[in-house]
N, C-alpha and C. Protein backbone atom coordinates (compact mmCIF):
# COMPACT_ATOMS: atom_id res chain seq x y z
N UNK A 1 -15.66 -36.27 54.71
CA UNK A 1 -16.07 -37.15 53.66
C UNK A 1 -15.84 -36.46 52.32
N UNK A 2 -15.40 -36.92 51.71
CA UNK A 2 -14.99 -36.47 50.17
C UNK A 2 -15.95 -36.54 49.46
N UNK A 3 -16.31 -36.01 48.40
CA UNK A 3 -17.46 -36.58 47.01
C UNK A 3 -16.52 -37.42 46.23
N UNK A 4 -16.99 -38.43 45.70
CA UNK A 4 -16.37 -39.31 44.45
C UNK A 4 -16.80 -38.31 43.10
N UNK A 5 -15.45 -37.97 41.83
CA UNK A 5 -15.72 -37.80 41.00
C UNK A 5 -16.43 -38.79 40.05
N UNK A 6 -17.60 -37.74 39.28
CA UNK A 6 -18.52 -39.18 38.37
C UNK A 6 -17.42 -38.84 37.14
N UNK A 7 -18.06 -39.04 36.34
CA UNK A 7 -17.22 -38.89 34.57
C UNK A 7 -16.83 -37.75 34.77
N UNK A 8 -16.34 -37.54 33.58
CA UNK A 8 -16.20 -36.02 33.47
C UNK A 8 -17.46 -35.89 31.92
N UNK A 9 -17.61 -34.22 32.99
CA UNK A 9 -18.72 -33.35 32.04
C UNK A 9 -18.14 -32.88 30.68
N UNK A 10 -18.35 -32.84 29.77
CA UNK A 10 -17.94 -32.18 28.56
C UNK A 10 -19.31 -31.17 27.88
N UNK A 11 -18.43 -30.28 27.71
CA UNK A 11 -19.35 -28.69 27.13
C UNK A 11 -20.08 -29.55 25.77
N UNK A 12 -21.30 -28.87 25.48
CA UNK A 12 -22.07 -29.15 24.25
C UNK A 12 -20.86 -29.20 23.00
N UNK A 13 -21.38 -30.33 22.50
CA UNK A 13 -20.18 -29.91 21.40
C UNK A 13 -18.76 -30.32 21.17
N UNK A 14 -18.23 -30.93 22.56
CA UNK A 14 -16.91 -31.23 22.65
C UNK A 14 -16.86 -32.43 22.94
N UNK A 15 -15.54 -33.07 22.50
CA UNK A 15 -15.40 -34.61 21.73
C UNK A 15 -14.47 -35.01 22.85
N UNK A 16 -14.29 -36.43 23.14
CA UNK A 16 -13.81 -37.08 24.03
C UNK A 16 -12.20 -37.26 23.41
N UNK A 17 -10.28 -37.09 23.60
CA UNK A 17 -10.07 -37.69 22.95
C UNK A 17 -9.74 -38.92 22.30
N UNK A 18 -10.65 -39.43 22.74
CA UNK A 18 -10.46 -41.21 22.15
C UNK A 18 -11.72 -41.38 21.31
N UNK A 19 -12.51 -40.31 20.97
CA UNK A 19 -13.12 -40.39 19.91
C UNK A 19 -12.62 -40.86 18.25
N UNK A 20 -13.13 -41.66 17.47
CA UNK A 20 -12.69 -42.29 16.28
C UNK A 20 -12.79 -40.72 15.14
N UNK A 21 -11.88 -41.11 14.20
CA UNK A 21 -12.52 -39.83 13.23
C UNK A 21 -13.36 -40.70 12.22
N UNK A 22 -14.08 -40.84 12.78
CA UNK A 22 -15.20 -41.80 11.47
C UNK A 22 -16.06 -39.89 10.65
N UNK A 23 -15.87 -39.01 11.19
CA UNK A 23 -16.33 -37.85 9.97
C UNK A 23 -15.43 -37.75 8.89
N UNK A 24 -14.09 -37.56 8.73
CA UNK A 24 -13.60 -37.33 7.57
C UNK A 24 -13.09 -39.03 7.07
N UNK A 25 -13.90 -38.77 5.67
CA UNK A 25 -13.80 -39.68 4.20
C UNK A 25 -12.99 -39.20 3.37
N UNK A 26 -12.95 -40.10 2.33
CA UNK A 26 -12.20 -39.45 1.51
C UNK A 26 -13.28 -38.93 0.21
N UNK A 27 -12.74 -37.80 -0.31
CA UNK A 27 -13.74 -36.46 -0.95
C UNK A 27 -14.08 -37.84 -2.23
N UNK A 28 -13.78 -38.88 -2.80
CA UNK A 28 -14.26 -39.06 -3.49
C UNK A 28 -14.97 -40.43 -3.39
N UNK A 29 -15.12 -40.62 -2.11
CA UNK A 29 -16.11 -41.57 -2.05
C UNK A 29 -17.67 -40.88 -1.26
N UNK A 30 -17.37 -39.94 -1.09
CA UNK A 30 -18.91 -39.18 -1.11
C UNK A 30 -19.84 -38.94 -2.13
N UNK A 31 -21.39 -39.37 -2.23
CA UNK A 31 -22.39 -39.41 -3.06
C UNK A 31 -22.35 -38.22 -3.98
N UNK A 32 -23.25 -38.54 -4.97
CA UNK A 32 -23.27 -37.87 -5.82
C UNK A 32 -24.04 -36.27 -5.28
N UNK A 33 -25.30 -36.60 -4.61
CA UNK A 33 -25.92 -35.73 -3.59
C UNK A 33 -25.22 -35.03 -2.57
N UNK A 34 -24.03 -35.34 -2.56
CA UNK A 34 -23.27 -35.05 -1.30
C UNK A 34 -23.50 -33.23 -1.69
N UNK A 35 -23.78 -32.30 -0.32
CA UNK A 35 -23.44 -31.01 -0.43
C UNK A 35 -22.32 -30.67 -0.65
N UNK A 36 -22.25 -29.46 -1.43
CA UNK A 36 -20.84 -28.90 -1.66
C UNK A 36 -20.84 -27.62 -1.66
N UNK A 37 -19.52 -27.15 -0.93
CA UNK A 37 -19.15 -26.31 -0.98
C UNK A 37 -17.77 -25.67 -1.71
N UNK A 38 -18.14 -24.15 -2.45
CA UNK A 38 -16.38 -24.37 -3.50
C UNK A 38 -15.92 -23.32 -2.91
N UNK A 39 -14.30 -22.92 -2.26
CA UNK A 39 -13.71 -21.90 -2.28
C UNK A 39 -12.37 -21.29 -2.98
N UNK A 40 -12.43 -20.56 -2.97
CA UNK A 40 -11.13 -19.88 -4.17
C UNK A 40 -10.07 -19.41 -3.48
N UNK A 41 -8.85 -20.24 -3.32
CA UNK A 41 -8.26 -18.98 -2.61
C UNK A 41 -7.97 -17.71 -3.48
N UNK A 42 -7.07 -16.54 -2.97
CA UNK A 42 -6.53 -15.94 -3.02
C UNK A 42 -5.78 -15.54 -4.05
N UNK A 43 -4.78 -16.46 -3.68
CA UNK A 43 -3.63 -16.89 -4.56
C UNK A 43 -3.35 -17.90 -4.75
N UNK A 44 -2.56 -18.36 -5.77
CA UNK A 44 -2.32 -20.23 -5.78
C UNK A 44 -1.31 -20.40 -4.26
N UNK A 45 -1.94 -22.02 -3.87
CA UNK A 45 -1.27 -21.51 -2.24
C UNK A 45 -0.11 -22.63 -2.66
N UNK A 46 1.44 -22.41 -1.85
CA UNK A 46 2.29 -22.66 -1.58
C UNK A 46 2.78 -24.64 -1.65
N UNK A 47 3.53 -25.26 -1.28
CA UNK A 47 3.71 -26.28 -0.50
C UNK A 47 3.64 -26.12 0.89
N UNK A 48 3.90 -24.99 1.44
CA UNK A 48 3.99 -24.97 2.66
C UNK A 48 2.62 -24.54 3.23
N UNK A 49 1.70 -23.92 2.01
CA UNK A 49 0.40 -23.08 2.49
C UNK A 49 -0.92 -24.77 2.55
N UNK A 50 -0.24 -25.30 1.60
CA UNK A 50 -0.52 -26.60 0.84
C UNK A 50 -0.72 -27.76 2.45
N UNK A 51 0.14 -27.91 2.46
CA UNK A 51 0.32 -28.43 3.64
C UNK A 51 -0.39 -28.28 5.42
N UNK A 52 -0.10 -27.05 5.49
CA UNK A 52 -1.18 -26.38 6.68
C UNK A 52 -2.37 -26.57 6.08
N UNK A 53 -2.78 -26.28 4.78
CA UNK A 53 -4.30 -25.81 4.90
C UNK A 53 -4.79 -27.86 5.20
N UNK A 54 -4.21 -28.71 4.27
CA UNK A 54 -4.94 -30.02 4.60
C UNK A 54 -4.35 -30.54 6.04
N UNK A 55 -3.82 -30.05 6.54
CA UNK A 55 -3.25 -30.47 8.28
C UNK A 55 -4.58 -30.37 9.26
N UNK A 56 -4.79 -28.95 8.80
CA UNK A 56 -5.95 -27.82 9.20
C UNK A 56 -7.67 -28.77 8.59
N UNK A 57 -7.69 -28.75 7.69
CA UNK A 57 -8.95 -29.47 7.14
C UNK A 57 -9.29 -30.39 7.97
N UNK A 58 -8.22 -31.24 7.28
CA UNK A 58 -8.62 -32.69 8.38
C UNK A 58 -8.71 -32.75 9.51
N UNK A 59 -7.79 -31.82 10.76
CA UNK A 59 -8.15 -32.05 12.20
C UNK A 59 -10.15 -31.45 11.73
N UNK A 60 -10.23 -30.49 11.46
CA UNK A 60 -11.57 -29.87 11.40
C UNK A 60 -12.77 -30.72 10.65
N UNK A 61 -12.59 -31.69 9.88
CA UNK A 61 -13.70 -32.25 9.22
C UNK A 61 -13.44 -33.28 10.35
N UNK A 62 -12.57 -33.56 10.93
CA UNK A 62 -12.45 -35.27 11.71
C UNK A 62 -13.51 -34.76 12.68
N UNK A 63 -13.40 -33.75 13.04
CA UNK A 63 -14.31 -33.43 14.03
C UNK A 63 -15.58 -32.82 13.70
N UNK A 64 -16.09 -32.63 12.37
CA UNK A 64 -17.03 -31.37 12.52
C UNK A 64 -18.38 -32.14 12.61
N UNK A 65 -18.98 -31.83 13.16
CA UNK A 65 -20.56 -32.26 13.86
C UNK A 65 -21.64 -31.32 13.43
N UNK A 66 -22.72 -31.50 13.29
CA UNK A 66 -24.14 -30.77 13.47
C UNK A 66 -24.77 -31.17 14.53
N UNK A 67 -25.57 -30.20 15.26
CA UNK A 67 -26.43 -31.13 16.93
C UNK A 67 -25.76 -32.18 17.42
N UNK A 68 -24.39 -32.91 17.46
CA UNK A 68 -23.72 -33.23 18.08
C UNK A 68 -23.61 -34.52 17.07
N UNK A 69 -24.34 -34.81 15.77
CA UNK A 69 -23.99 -35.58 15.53
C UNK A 69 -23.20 -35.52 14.19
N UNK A 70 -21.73 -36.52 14.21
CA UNK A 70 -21.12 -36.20 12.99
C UNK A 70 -21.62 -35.89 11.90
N UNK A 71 -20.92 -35.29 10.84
CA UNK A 71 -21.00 -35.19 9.91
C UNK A 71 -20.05 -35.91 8.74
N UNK A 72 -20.53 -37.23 8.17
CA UNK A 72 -19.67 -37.93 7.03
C UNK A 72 -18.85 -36.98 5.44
N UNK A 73 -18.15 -36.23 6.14
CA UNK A 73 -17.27 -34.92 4.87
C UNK A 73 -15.92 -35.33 4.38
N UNK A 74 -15.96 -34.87 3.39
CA UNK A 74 -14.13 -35.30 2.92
C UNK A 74 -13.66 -33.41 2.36
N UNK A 75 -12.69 -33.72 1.67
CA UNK A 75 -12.42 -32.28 1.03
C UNK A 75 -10.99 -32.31 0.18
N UNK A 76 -10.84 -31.94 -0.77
CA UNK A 76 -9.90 -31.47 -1.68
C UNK A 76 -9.73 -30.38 -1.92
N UNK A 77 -8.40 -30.12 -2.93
CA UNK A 77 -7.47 -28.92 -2.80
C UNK A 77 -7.49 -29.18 -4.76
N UNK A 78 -8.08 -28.39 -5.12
CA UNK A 78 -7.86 -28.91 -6.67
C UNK A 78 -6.83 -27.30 -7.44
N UNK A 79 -5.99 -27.46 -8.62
CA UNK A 79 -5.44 -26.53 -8.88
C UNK A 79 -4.60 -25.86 -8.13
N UNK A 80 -4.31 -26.24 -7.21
CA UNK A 80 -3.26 -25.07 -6.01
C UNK A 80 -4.06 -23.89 -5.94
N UNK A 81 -5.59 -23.89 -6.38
CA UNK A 81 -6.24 -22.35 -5.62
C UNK A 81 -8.01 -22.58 -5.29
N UNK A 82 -8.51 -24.18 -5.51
CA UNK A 82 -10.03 -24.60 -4.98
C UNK A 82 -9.71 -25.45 -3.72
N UNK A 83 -10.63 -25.21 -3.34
CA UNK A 83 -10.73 -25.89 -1.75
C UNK A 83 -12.41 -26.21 -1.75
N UNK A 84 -12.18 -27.44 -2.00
CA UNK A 84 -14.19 -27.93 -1.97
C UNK A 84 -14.32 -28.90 -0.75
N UNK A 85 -15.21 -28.71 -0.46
CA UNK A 85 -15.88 -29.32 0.72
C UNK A 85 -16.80 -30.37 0.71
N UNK A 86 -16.79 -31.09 0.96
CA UNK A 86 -18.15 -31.91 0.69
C UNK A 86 -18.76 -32.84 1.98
N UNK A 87 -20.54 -32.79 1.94
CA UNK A 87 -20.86 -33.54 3.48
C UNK A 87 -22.19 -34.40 2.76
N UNK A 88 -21.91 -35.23 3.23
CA UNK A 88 -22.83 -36.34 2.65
C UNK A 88 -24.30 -36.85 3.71
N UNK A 89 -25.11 -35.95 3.46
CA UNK A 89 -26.09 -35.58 4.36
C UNK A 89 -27.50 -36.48 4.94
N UNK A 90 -26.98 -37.90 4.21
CA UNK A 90 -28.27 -38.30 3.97
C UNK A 90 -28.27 -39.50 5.32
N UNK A 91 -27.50 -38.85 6.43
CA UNK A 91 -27.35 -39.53 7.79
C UNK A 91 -27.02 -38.23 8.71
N UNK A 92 -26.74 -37.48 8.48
CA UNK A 92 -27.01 -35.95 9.12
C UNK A 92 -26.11 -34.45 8.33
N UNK A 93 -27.54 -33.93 8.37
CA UNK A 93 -27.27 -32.76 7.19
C UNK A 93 -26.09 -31.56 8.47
N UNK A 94 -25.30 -30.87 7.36
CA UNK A 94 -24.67 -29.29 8.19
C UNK A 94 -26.12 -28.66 8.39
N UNK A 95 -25.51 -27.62 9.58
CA UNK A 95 -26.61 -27.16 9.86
C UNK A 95 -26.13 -25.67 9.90
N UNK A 96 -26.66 -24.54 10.37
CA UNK A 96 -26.07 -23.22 10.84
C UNK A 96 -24.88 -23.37 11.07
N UNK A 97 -25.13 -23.57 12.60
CA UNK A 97 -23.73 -23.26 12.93
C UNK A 97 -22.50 -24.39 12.92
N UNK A 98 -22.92 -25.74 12.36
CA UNK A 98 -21.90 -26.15 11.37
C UNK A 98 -20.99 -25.58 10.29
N UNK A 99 -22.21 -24.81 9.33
CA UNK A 99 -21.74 -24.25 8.53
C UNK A 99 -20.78 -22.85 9.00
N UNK A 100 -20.87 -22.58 10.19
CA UNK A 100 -20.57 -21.40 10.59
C UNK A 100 -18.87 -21.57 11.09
N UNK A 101 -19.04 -22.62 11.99
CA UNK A 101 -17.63 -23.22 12.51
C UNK A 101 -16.92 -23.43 10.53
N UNK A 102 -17.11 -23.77 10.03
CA UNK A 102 -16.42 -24.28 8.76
C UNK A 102 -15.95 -22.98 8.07
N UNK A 103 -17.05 -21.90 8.26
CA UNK A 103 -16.65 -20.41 8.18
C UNK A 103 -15.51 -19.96 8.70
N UNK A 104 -15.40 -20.14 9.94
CA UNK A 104 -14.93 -19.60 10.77
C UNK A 104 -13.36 -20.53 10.77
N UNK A 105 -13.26 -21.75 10.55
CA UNK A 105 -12.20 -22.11 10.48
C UNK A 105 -11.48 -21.74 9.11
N UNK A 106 -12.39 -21.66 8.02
CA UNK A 106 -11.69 -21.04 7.07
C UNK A 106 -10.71 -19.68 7.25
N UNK A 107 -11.44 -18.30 7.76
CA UNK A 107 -11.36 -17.26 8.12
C UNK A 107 -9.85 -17.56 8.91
N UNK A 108 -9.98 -17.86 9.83
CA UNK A 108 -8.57 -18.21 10.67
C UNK A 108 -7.34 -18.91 9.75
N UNK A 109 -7.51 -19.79 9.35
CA UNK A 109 -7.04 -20.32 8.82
C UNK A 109 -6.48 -18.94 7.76
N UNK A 110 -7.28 -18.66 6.35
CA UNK A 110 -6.65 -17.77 5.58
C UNK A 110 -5.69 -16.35 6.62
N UNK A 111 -6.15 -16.15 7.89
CA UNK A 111 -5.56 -15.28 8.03
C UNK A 111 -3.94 -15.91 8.54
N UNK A 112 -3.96 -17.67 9.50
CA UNK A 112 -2.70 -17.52 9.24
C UNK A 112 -1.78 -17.92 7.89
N UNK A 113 -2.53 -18.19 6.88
CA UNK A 113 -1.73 -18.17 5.77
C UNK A 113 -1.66 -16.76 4.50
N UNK A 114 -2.46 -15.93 4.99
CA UNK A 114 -2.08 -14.72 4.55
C UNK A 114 -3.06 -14.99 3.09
N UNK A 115 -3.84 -15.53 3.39
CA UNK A 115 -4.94 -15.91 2.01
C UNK A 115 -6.40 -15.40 2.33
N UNK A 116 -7.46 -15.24 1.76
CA UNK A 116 -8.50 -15.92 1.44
C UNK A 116 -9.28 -16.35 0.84
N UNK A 117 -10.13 -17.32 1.48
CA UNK A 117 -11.24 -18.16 0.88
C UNK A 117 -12.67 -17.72 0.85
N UNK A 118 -12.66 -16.58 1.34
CA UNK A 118 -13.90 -16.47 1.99
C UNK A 118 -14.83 -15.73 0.49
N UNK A 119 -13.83 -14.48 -0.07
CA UNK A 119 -14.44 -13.62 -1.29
C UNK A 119 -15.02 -14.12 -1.88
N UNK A 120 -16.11 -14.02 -2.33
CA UNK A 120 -17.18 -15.01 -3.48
C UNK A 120 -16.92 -13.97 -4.72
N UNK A 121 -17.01 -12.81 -4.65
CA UNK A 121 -16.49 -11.80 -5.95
C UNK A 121 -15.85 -12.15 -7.19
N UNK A 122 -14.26 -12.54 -6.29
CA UNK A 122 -13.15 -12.83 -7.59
C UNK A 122 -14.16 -13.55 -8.65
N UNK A 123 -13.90 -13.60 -10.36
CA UNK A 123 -13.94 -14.33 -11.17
C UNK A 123 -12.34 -14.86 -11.44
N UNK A 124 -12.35 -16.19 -11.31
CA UNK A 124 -10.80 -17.07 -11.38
C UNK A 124 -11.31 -17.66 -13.11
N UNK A 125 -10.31 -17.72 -13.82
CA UNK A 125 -10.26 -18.10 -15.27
C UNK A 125 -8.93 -18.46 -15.58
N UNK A 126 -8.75 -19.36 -16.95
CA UNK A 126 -7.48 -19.60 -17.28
C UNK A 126 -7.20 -18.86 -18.39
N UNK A 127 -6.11 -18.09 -18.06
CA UNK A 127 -6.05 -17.54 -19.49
C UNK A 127 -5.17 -18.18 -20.87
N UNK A 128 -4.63 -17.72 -21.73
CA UNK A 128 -4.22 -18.54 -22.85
C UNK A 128 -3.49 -19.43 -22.45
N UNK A 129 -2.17 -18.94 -21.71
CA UNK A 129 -1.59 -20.08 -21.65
C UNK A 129 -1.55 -21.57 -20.50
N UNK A 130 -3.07 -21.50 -20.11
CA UNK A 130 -3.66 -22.18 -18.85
C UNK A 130 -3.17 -21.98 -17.52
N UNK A 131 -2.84 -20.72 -17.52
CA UNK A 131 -2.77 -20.43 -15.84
C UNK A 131 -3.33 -19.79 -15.29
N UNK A 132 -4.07 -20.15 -14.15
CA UNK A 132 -5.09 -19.60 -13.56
C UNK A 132 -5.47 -18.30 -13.01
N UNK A 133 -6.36 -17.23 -13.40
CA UNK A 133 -5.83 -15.96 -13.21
C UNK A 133 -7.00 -15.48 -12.04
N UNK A 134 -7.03 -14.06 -11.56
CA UNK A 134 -7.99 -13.96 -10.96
C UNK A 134 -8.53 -12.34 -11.36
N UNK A 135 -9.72 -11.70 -11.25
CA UNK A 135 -9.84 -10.61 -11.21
C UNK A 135 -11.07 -10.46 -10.46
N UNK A 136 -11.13 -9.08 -10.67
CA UNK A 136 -12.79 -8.77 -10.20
C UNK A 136 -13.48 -8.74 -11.13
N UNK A 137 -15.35 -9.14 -11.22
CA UNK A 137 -16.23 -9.12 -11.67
C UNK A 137 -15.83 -7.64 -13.30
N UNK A 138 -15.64 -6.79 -12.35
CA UNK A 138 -15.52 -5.40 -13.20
C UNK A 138 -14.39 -5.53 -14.48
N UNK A 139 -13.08 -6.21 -13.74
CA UNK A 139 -11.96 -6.58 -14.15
C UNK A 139 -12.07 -7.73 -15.21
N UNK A 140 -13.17 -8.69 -15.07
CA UNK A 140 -13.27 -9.67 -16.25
C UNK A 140 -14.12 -9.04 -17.45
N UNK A 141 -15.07 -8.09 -16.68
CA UNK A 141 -15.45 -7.52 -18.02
C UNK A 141 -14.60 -6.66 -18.70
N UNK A 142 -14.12 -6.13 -17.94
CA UNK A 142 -13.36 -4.52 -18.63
C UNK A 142 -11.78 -5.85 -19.93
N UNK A 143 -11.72 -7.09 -18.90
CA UNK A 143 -10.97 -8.22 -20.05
C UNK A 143 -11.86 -8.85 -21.34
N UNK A 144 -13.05 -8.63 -21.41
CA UNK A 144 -14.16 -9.04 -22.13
C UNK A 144 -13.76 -8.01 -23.14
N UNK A 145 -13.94 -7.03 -22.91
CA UNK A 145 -14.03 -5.47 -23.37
C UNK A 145 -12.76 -5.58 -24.71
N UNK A 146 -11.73 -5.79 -23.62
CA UNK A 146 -10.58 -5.58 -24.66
C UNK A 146 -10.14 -7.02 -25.01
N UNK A 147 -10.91 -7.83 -25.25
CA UNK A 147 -10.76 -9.26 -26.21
C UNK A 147 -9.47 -10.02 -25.60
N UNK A 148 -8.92 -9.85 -24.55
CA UNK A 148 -8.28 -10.86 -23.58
C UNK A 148 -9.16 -11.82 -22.87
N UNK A 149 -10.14 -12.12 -22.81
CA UNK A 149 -11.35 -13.09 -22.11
C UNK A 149 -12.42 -12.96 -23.12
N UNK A 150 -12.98 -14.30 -23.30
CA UNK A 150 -14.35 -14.30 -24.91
C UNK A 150 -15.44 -15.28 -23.88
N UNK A 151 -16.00 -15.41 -24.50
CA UNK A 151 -17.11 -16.60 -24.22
C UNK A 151 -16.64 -17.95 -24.16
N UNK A 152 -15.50 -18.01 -24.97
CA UNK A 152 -15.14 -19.70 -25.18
C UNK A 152 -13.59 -19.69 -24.17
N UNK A 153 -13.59 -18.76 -22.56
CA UNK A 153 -12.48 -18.81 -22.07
C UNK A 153 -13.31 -19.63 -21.12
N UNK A 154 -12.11 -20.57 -20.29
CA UNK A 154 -12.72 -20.94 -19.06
C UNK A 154 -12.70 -20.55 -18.17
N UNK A 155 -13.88 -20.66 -17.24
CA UNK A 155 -13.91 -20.08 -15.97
C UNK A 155 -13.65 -21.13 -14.81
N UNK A 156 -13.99 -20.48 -13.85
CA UNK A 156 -14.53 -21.75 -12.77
C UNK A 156 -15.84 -21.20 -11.70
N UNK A 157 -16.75 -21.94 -11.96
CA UNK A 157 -17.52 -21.81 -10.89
C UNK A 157 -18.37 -22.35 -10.02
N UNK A 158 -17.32 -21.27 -9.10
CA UNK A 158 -17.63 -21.78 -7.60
C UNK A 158 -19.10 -21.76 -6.86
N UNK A 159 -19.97 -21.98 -7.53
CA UNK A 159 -21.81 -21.75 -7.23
C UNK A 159 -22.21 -23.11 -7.00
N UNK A 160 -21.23 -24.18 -7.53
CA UNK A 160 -21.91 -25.35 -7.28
C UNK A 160 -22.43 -25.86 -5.69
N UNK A 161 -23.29 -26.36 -6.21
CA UNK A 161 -24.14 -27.02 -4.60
C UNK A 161 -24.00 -28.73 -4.43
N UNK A 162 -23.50 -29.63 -5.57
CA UNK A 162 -24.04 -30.46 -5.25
C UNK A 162 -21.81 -31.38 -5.92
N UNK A 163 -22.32 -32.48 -5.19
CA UNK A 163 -20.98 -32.97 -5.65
C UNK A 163 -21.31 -33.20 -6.95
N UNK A 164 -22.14 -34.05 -7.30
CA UNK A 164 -22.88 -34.31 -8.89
C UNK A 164 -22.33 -33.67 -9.80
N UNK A 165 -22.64 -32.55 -9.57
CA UNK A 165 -22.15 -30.88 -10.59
C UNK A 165 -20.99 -30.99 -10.75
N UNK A 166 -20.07 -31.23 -9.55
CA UNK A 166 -18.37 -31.33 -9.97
C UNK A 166 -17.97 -32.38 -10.88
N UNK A 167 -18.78 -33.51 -10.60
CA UNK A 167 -18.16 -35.07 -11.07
C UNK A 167 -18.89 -34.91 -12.55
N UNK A 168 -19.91 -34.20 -13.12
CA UNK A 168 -20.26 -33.69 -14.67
C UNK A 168 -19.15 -32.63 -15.10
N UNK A 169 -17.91 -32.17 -14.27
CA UNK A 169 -17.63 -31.07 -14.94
C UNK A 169 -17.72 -29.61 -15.15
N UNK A 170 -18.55 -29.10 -14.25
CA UNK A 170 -19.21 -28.29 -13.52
C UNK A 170 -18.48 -27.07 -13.14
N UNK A 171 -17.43 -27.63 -12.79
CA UNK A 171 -16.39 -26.80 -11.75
C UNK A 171 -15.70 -25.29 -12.91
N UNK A 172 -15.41 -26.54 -13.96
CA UNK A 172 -14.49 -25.17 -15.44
C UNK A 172 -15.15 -25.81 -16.21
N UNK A 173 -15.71 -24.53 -16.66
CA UNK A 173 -16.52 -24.50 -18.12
C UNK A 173 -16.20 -22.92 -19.15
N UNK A 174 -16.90 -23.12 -20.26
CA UNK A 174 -16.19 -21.79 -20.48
C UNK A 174 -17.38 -20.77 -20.21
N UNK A 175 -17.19 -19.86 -20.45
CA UNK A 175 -17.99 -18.28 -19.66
C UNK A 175 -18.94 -18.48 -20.35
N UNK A 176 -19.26 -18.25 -21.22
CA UNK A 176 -20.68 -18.57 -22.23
C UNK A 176 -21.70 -19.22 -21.97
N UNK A 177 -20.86 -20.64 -21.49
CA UNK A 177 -22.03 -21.63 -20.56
C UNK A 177 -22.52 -21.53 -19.20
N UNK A 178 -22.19 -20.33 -18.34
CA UNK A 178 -21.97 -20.10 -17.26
C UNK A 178 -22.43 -18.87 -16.79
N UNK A 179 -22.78 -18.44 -14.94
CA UNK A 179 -23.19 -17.26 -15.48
C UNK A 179 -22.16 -15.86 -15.65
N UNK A 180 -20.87 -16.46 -15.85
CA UNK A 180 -20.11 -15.77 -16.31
C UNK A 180 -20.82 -14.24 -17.66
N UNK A 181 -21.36 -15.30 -18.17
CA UNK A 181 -21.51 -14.78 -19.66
C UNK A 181 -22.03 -13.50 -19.54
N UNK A 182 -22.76 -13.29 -18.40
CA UNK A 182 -23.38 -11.70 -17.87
C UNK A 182 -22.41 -10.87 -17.89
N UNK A 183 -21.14 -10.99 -17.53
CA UNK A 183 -20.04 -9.86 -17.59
C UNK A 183 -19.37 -9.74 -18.62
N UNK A 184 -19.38 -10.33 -19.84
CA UNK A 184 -19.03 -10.33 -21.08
C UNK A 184 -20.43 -9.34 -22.13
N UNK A 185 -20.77 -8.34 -21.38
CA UNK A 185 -21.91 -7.71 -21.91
C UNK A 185 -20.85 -6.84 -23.17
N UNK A 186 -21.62 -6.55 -24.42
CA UNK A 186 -20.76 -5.29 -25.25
C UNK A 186 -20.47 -4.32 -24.77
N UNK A 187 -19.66 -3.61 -24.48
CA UNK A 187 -19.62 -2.12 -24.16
C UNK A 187 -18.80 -1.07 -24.83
């Protein structure tokens, strides 16, 4: 006598594929409340880096879940070097290890494009002639120092939490207004 197979079992966590991608939206029809997340790459990324990274996004937001239940996220690529995230929580929030998988796909991801997203350090700014530069914390001051970066340069920062903050403008402001302005100390 044989056993009849019932369904099939699927591991915590794993999606059927005839599942809908009802998680990824598009980044700008998410609330104002929507969480956010900002990352910097590296370097300004490619057409070709361009391409993988939103190939990559979208399989990963179509799918990304908390306790098994979706998460409503979109995401953009702003400047050829921000990558923001956004999850609109007010039908199920990220959780740990949501946030962790989103980590973690980043991480992979920058390593196969030879980038990353992950450094919170860099200060990214435009300099005179609006192209986007990057240094270290030490490196924007020691540019403070010698009057290549002022108070009235723009920055960008990536601290925001809320989509709100981006859609006011939030994102580039100049250092002065920001807490940039701490590394612009006299020295």
């Amino acid at each position: 006598m044989t056993a009849r197979a019932g369904p099939a079992t699927l591991a915590p966590g794993a999606r059927r594929d005839q599942r809908s991608r009802m998680s990824l939206v598009s980044f700008e029809s998410l609330p104002d409340q929507a969480r956010l997340w900002c990352f910097g790459a590296s370097q300004r990324l490619d057409d070709h880096q361009t391409q993988r990274l939103q190939d990559s996004m979208a399989d990963f937001v179509s799918e990304w879940t908390a306790h098994r239940r979706d998460l409503r996220a979109g995401f953009t690529l702003l400047h050829g070097h921000f990558l923001l995230v956004a999850v609109d929580e007010s039908a199920a929030g990220a959780s740990g290890c949501s946030i962790d998988a989103l980590m973690g796909r980043l991480r992979s991801l920058g390593t196969a494009l030879d980038l990353d997203f992950l450094d919170s350090m860099p200060v990214w700014y435009r300099d005179p002639s609006g192209r986007i530069g990057t240094t270290s914390r030490a490196g924007f001051t020691d540019l403070g120092r010698s009057r290549k970066v002022s108070a009235s340069t723009p920055v960008f920062d990536l601290t925001l939490t809320k989509l709100a903050d981006l859609r006011a403008g939030g994102l580039e402001a100049t250092a002065g207004d920001t807490w940039h302005r701490g590394l612009l100390t006299p020295g």
